[in-house]
N, C-alpha and C. Protein backbone atom coordinates (compact mmCIF):
# COMPACT_ATOMS: atom_id res chain seq x y z
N UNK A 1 23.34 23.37 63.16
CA UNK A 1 23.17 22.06 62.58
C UNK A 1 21.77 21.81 62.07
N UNK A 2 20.69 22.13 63.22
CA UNK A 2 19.21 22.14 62.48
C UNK A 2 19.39 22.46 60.69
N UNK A 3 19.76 23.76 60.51
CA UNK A 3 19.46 24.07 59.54
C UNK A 3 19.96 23.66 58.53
N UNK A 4 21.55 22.88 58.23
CA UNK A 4 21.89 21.99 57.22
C UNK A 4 20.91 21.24 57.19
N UNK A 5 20.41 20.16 58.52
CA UNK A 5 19.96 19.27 58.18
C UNK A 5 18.31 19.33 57.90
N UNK A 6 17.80 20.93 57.68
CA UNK A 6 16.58 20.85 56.89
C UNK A 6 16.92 21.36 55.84
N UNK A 7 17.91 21.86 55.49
CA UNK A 7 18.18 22.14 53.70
C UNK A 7 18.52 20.35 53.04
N UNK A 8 19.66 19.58 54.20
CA UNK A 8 19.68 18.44 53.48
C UNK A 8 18.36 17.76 53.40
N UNK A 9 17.09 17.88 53.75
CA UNK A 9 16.13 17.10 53.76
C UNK A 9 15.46 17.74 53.10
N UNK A 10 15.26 18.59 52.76
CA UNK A 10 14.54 19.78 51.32
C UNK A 10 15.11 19.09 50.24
N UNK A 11 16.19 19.17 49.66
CA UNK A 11 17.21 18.97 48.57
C UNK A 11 17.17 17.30 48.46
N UNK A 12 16.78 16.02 49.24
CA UNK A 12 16.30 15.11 49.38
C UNK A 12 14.66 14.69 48.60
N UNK A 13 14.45 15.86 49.05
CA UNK A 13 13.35 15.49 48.79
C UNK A 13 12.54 16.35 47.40
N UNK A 14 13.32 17.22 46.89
CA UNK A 14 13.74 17.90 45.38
C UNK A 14 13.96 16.67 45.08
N UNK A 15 15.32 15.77 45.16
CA UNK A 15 15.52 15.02 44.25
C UNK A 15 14.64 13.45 43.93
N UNK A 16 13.92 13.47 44.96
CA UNK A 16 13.41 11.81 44.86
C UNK A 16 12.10 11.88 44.25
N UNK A 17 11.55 13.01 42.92
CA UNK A 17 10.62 13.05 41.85
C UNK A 17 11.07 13.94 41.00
N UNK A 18 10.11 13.57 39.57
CA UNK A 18 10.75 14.44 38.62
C UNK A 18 9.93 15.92 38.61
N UNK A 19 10.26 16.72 38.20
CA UNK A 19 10.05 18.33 37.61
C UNK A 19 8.95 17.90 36.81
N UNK A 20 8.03 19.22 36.51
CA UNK A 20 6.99 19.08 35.72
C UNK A 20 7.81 19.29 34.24
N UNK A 21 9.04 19.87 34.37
CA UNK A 21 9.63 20.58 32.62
C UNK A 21 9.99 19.41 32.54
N UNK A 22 10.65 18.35 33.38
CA UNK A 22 11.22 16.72 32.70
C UNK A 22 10.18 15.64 32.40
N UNK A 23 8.92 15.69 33.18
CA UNK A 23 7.48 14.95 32.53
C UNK A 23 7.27 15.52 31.31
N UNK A 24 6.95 16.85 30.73
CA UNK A 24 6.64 17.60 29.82
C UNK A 24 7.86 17.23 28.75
N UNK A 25 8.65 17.33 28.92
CA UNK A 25 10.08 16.73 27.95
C UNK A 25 9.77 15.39 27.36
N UNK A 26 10.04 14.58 28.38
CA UNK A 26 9.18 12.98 28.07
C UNK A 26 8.51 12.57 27.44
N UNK A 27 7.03 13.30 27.22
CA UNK A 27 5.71 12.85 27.06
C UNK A 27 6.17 13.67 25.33
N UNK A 28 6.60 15.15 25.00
CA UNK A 28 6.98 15.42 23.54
C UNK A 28 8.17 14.30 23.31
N UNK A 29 9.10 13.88 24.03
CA UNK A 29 9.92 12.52 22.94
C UNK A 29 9.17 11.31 22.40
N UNK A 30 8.59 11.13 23.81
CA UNK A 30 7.60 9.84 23.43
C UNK A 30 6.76 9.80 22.27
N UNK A 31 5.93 11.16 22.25
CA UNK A 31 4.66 11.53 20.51
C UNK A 31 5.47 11.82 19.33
N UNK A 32 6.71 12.26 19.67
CA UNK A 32 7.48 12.51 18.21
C UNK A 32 7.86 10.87 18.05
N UNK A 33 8.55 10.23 19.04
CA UNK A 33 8.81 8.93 18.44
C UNK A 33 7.98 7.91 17.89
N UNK A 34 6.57 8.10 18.65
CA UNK A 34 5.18 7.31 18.36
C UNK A 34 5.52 7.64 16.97
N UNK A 35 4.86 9.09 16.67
CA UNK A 35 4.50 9.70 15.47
C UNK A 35 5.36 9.18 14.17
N UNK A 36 6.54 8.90 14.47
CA UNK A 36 7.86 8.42 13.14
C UNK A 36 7.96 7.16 12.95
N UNK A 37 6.88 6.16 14.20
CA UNK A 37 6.79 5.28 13.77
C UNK A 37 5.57 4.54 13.49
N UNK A 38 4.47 5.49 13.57
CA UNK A 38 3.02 5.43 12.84
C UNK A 38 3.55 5.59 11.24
N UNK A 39 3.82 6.63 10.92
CA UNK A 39 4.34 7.10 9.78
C UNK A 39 4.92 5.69 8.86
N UNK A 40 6.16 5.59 9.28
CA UNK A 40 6.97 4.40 9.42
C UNK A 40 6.39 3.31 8.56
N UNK A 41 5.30 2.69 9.90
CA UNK A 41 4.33 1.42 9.55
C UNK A 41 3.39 1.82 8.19
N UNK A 42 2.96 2.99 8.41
CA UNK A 42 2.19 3.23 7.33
C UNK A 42 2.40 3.31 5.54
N UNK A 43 3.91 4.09 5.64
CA UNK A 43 4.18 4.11 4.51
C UNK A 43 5.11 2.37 4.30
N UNK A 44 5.41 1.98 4.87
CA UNK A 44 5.54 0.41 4.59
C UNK A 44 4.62 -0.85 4.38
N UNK A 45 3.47 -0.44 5.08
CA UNK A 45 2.27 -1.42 4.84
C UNK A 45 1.72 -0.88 3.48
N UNK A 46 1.99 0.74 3.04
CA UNK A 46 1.46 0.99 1.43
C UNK A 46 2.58 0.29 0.87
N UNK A 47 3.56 -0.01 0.91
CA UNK A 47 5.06 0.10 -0.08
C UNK A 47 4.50 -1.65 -0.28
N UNK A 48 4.29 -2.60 0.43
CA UNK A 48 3.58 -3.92 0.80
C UNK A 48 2.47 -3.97 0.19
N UNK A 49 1.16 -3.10 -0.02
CA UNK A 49 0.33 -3.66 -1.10
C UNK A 49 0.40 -3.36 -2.19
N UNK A 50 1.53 -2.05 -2.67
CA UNK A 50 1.55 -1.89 -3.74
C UNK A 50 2.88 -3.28 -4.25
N UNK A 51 3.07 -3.65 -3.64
CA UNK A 51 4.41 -4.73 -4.40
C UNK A 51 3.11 -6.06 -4.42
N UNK A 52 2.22 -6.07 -3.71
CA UNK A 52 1.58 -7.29 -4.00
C UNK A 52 0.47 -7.44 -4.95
N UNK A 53 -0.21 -5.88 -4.92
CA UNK A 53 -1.19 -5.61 -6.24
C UNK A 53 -0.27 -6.17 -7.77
N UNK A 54 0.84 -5.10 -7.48
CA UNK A 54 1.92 -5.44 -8.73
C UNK A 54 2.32 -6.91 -9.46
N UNK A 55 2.29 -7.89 -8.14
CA UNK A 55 2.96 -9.46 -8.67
C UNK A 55 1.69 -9.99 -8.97
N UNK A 56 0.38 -9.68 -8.04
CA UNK A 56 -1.18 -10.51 -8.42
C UNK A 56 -1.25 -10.13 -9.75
N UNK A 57 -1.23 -8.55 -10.21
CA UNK A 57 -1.49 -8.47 -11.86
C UNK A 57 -1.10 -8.81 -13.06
N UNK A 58 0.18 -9.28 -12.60
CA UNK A 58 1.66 -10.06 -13.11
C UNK A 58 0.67 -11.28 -13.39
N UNK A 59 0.30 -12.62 -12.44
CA UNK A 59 -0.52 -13.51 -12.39
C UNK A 59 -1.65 -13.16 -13.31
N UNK A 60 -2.44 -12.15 -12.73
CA UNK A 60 -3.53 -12.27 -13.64
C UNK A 60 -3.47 -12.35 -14.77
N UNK A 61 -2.63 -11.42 -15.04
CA UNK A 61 -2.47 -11.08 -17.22
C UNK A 61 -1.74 -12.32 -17.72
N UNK A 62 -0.84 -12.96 -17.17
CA UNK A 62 -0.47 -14.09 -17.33
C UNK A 62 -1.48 -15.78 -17.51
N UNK A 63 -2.54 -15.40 -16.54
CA UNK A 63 -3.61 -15.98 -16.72
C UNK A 63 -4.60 -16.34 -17.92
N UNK A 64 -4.62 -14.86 -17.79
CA UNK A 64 -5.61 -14.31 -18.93
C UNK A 64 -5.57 -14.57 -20.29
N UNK A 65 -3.89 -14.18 -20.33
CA UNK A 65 -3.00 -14.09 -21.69
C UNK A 65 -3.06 -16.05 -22.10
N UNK A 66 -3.34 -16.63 -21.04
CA UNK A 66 -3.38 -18.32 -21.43
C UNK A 66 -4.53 -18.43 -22.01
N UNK A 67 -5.25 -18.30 -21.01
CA UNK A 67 -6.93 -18.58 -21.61
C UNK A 67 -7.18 -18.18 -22.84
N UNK A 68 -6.92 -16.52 -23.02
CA UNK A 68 -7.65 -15.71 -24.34
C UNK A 68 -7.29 -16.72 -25.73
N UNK A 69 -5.37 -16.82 -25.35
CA UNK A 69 -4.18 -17.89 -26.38
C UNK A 69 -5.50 -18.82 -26.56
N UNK A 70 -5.53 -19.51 -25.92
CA UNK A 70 -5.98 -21.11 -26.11
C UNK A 70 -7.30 -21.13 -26.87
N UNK A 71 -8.13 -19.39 -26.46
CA UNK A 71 -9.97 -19.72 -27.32
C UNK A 71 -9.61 -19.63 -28.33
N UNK A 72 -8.52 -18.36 -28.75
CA UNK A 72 -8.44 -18.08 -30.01
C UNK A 72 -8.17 -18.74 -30.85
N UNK A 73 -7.16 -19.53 -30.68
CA UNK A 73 -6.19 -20.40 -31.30
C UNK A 73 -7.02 -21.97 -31.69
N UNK A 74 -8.18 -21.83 -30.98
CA UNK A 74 -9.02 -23.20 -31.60
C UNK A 74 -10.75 -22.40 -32.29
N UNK A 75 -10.42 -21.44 -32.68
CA UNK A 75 -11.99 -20.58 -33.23
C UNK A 75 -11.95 -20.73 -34.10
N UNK A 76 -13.18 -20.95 -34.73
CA UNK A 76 -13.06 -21.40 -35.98
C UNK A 76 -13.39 -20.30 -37.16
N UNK A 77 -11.94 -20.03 -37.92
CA UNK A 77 -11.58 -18.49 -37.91
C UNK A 77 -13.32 -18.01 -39.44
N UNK A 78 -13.40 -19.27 -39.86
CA UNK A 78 -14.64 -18.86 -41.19
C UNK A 78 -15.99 -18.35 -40.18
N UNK A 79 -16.14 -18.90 -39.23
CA UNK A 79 -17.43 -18.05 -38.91
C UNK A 79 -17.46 -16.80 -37.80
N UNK A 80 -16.09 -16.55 -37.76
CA UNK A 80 -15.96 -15.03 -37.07
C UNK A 80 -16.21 -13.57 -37.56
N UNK A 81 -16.98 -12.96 -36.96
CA UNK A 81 -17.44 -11.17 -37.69
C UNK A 81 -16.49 -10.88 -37.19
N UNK A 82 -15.62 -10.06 -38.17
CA UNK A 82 -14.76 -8.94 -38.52
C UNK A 82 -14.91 -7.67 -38.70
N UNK A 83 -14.55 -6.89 -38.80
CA UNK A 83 -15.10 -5.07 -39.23
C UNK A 83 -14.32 -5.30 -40.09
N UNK A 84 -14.18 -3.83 -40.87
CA UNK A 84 -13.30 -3.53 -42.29
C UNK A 84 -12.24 -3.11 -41.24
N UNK A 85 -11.54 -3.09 -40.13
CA UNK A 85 -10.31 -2.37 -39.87
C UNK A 85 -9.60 -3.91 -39.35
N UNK A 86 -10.15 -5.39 -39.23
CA UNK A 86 -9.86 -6.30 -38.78
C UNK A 86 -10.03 -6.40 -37.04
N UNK A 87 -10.96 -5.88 -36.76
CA UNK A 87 -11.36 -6.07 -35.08
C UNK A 87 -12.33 -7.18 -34.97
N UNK A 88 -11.83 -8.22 -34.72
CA UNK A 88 -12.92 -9.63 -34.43
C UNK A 88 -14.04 -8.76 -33.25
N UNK A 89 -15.24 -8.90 -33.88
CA UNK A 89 -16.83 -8.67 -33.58
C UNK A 89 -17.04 -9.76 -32.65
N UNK A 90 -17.35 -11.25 -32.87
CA UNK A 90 -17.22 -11.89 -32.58
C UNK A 90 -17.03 -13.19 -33.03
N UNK A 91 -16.77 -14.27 -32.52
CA UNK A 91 -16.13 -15.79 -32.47
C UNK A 91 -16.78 -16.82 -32.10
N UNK A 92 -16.53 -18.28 -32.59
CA UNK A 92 -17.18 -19.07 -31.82
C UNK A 92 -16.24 -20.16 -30.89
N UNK A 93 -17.03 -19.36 -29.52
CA UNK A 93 -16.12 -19.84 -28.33
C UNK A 93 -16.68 -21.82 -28.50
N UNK A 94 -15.41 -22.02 -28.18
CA UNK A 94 -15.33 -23.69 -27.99
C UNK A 94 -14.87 -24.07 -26.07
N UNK A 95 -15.25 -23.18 -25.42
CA UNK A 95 -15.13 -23.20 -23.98
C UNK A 95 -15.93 -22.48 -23.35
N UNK A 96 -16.34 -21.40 -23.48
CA UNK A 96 -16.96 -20.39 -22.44
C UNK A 96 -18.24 -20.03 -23.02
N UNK A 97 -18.64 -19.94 -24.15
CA UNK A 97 -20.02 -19.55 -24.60
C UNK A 97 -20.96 -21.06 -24.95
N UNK A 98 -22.23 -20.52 -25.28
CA UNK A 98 -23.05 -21.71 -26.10
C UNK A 98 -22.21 -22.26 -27.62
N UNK A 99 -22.33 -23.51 -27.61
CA UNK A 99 -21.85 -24.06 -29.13
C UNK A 99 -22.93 -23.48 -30.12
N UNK A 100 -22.02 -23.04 -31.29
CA UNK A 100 -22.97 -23.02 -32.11
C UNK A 100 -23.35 -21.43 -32.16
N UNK A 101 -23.19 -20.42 -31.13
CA UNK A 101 -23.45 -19.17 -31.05
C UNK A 101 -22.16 -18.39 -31.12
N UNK A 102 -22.38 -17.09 -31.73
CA UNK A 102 -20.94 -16.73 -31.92
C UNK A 102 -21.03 -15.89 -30.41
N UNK A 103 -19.53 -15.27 -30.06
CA UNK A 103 -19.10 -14.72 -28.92
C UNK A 103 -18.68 -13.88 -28.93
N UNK A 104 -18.52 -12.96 -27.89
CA UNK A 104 -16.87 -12.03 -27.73
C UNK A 104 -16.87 -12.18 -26.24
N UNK A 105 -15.34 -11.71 -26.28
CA UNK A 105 -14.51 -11.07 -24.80
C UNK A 105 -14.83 -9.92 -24.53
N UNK A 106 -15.41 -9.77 -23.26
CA UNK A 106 -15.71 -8.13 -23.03
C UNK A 106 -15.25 -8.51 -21.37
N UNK A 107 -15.06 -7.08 -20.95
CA UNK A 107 -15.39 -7.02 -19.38
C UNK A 107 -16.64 -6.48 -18.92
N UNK A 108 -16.62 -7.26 -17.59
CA UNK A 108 -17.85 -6.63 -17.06
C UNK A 108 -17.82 -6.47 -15.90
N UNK A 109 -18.50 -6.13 -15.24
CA UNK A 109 -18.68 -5.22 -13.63
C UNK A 109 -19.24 -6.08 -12.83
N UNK A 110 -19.42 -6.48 -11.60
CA UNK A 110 -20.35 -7.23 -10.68
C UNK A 110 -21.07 -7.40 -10.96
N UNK A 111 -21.70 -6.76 -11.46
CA UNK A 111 -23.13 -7.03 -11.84
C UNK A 111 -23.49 -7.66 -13.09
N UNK A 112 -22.51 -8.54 -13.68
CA UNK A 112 -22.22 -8.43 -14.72
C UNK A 112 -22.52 -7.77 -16.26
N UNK A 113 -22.72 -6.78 -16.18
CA UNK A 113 -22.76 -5.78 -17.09
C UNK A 113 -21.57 -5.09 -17.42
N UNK A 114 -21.98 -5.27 -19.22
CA UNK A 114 -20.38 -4.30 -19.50
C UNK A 114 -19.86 -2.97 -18.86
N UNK A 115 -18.67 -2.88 -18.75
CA UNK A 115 -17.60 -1.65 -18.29
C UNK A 115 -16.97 -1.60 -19.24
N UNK A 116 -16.68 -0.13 -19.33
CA UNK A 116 -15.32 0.00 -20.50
C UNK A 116 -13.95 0.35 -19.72
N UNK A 117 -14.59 -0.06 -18.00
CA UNK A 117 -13.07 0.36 -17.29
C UNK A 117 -12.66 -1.28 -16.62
N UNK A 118 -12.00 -1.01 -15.88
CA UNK A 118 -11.40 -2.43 -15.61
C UNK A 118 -12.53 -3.59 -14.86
N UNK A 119 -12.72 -4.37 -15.27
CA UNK A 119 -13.91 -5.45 -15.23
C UNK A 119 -13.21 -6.82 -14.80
N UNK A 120 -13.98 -7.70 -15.05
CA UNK A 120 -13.87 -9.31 -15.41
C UNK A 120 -13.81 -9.67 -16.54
N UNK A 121 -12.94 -10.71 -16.94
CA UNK A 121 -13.45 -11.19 -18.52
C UNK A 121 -14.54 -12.47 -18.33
N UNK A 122 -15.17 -11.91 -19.10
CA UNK A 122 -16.38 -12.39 -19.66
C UNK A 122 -16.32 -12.86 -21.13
N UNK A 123 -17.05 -14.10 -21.48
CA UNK A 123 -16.81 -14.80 -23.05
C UNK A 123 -18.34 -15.05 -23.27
N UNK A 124 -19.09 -13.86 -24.11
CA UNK A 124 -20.32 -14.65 -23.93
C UNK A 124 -20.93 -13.55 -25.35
N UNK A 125 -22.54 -13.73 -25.81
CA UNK A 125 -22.95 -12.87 -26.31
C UNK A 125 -23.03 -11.20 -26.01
N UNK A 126 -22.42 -10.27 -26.31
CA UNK A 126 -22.78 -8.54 -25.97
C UNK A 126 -24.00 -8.93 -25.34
N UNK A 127 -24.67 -7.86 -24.67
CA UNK A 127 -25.64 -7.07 -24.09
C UNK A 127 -26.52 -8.34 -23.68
N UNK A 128 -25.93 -9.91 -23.43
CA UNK A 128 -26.89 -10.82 -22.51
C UNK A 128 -26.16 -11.90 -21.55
N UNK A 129 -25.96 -11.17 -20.56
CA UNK A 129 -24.94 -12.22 -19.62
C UNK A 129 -25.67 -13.31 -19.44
N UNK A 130 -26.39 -13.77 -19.60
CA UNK A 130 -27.37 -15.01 -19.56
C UNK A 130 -26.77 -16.03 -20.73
N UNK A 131 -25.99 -15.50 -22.14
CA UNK A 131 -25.11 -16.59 -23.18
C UNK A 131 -24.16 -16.35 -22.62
N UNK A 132 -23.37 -16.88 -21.83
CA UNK A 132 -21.85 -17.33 -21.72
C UNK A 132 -21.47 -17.08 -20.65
N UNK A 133 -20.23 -16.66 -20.14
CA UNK A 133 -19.77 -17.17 -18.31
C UNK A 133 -18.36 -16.09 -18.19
N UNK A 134 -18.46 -16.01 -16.92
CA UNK A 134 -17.26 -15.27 -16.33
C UNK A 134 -15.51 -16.19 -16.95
N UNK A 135 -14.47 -16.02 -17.51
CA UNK A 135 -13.89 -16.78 -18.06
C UNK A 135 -13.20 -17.49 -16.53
N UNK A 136 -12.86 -16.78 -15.42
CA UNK A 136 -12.02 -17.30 -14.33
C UNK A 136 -13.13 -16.09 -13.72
N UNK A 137 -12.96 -17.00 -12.03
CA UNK A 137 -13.85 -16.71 -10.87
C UNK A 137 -13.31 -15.49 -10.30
N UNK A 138 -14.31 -14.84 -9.89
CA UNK A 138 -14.22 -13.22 -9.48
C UNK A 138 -13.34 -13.34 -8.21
N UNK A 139 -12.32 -14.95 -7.60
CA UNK A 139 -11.49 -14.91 -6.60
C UNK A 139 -10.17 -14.34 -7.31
N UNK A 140 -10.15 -14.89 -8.23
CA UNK A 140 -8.96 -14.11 -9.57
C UNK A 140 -8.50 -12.80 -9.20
N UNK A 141 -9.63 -12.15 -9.02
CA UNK A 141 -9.34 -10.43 -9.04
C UNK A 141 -9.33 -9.90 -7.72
N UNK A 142 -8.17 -10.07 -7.42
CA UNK A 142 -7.40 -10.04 -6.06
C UNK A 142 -7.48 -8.18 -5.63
N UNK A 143 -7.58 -7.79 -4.15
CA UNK A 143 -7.12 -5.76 -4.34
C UNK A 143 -7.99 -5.03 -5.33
N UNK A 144 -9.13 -5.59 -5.61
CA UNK A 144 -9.97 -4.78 -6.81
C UNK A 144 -8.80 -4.78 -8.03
N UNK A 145 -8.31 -5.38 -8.73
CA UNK A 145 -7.83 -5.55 -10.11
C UNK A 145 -8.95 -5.85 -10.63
N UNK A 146 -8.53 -5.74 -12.02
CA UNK A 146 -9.47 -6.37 -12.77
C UNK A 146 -9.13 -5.94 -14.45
N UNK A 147 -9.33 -6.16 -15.38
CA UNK A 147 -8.60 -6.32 -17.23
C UNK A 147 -10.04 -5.50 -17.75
N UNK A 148 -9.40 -4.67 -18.24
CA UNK A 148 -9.49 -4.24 -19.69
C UNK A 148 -9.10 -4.47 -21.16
N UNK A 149 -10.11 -4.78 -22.13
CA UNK A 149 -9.49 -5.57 -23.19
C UNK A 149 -9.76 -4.00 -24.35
N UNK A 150 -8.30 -4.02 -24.83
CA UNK A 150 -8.44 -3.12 -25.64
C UNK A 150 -9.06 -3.40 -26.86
N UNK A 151 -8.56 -4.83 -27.74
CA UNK A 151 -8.65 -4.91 -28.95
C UNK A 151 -8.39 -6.52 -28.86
N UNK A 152 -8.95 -7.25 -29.92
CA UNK A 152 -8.68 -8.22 -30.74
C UNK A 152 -8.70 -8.25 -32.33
N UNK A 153 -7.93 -8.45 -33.38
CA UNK A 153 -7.73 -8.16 -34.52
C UNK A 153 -7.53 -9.37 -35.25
N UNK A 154 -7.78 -9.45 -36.23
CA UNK A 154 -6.85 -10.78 -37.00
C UNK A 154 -6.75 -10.29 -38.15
N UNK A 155 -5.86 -10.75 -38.44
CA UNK A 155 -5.03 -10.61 -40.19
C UNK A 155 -5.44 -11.76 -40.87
N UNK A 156 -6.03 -12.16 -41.79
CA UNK A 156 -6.18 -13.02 -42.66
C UNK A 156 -5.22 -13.50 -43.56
N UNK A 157 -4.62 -12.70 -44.20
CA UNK A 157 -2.75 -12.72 -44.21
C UNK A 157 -2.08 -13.72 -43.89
N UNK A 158 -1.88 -13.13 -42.54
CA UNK A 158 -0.78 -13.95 -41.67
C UNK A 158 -1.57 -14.71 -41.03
N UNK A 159 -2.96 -14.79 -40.51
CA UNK A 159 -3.38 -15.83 -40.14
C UNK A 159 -3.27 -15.95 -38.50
N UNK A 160 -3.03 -14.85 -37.98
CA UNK A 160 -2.60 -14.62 -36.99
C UNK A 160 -3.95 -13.23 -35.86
N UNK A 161 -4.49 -13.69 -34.68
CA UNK A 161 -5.05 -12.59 -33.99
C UNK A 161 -3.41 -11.61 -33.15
N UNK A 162 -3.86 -10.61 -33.15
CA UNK A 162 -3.18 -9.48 -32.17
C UNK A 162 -4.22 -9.78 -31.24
N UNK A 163 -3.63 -9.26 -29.52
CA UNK A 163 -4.55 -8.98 -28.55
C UNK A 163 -3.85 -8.57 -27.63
N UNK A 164 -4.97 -6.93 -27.13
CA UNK A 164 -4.12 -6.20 -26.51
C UNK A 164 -5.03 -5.98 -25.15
N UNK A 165 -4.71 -6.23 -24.26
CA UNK A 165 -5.32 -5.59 -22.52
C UNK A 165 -4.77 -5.31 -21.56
N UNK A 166 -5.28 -4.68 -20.89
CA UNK A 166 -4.58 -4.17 -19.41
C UNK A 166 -5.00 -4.55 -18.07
N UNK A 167 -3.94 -4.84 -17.13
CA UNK A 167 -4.66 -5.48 -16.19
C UNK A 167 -4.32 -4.09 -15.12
N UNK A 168 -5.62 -3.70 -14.44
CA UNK A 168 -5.04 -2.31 -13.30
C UNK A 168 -6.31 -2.47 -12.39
N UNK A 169 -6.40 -1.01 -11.80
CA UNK A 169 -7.47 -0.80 -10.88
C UNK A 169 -7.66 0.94 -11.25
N UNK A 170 -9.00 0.98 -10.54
CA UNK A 170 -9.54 2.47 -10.60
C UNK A 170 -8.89 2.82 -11.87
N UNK A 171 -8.12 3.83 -12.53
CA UNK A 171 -8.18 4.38 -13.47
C UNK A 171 -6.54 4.37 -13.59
N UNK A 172 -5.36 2.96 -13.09
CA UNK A 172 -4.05 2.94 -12.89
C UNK A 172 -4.26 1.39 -13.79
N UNK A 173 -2.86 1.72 -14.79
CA UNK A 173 -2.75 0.05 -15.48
C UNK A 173 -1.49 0.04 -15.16
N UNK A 174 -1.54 -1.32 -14.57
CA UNK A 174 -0.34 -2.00 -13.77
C UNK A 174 0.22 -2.59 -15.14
N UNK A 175 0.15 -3.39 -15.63
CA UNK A 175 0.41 -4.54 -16.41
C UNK A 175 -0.48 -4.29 -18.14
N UNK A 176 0.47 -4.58 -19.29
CA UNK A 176 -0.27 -4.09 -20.45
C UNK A 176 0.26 -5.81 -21.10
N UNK A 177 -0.51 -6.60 -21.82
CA UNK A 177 -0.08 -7.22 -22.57
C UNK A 177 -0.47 -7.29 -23.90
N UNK A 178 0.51 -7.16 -24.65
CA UNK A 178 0.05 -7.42 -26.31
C UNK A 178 0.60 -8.69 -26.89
N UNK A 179 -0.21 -9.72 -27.21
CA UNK A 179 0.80 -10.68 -27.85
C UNK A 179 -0.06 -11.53 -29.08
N UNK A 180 0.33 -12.17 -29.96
CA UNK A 180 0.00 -12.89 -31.31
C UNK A 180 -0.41 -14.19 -30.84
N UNK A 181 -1.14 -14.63 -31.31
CA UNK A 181 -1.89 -16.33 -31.66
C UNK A 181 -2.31 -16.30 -32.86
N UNK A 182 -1.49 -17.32 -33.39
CA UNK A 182 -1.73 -18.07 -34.63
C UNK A 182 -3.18 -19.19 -34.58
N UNK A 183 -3.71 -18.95 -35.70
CA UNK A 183 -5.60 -19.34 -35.61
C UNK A 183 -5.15 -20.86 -35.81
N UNK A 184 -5.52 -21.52 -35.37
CA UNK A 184 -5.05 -23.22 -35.47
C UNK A 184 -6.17 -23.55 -37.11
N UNK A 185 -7.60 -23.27 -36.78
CA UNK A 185 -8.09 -23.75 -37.51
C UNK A 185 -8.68 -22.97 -38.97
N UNK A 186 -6.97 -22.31 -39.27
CA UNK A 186 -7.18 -21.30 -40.12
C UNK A 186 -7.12 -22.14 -41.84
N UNK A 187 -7.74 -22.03 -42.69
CA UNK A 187 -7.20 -22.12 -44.26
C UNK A 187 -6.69 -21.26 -45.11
């Protein structure tokens, strides 16, 4: 009898902890499951700023596309420089620059100095941020966005500017808009 009852108390006492191979089992389910759901979070918190970069740039160019509408459309089209291919040089802003001085739309960088990559719009004299002003506040440019202006044109013709920009980041354009304004104070 002794001896059942020290095998039953061996085999008791086997069972009342786990094996080092069932800790070791455990601890690899547990890091693979961590791991699929680091992953998980991660590629969902990217999938989340890229849907929100996407709708802010939506806003912005929509923004933009108001403002640019509205300078153009009250400039007073006789004292604007033109090139021979029809690229308005510059304009005279009736909102964002000095009266009386002509203008352009450019972007620019923090510092406010021109960029030819994605910037701020700016309405002021070339090469002196000191004539004219940021057009909307650098809170605008939400995720580092920020517009590139390709072109402004006008047809004398039709009486009408083209204007084309992009709203993106780093060297990605989210959003492209091209659209027409008719010169209000055209003859």
């Amino acid at each position: 009898m002794k001896i059942r009852d020290l095998s039953g108390k061996l085999n008791k006492r086997r069972r009342a902890g786990f094996t080092l191979t069932e800790m070791l089992a455990t601890i690899i389910i547990v890091l693979l499951v961590s791991a699929g759901l680091v992953t998980t979070v991660g590629l969902a918190l990217r999938q989340y700023n890229n849907s929100m970069r996407n709708s802010e740039s939506q806003v912005l160019a929509s923004t933009l596309k108001s403002i640019i509408s509205s300078e153009l459309e009250h400039t007073n089209v006789s004292t604007m420089e033109i090139d021979a291919s029809g690229n308005v040089i510059a304009f005279e802003s009736t909102d964002y620059a000095l009266k009386g001085s002509l203008s352009s739309f450019y972007a620019v960088d923090g510092d406010l100095s021109e960029t030819s990559g994605y910037g701020q719009l700016f309405c002021g004299k070339k090469g002196d941020s000191t004539l004219g002003s940021l057009v909307i506040g650098s809170a605008s440019y939400t995720r580092g966005l920020g517009m590139k202006l390709n072109s402004i044109t006008y047809n004398s013709a039709s009486k009408y500017f083209t204007v084309r920009f992009e709203v993106g980041y780093d060297d990605t354009s989210l959003k492209t808009e091209v659209f027409s304004v008719r010169a209000l104070n055209a003859k």
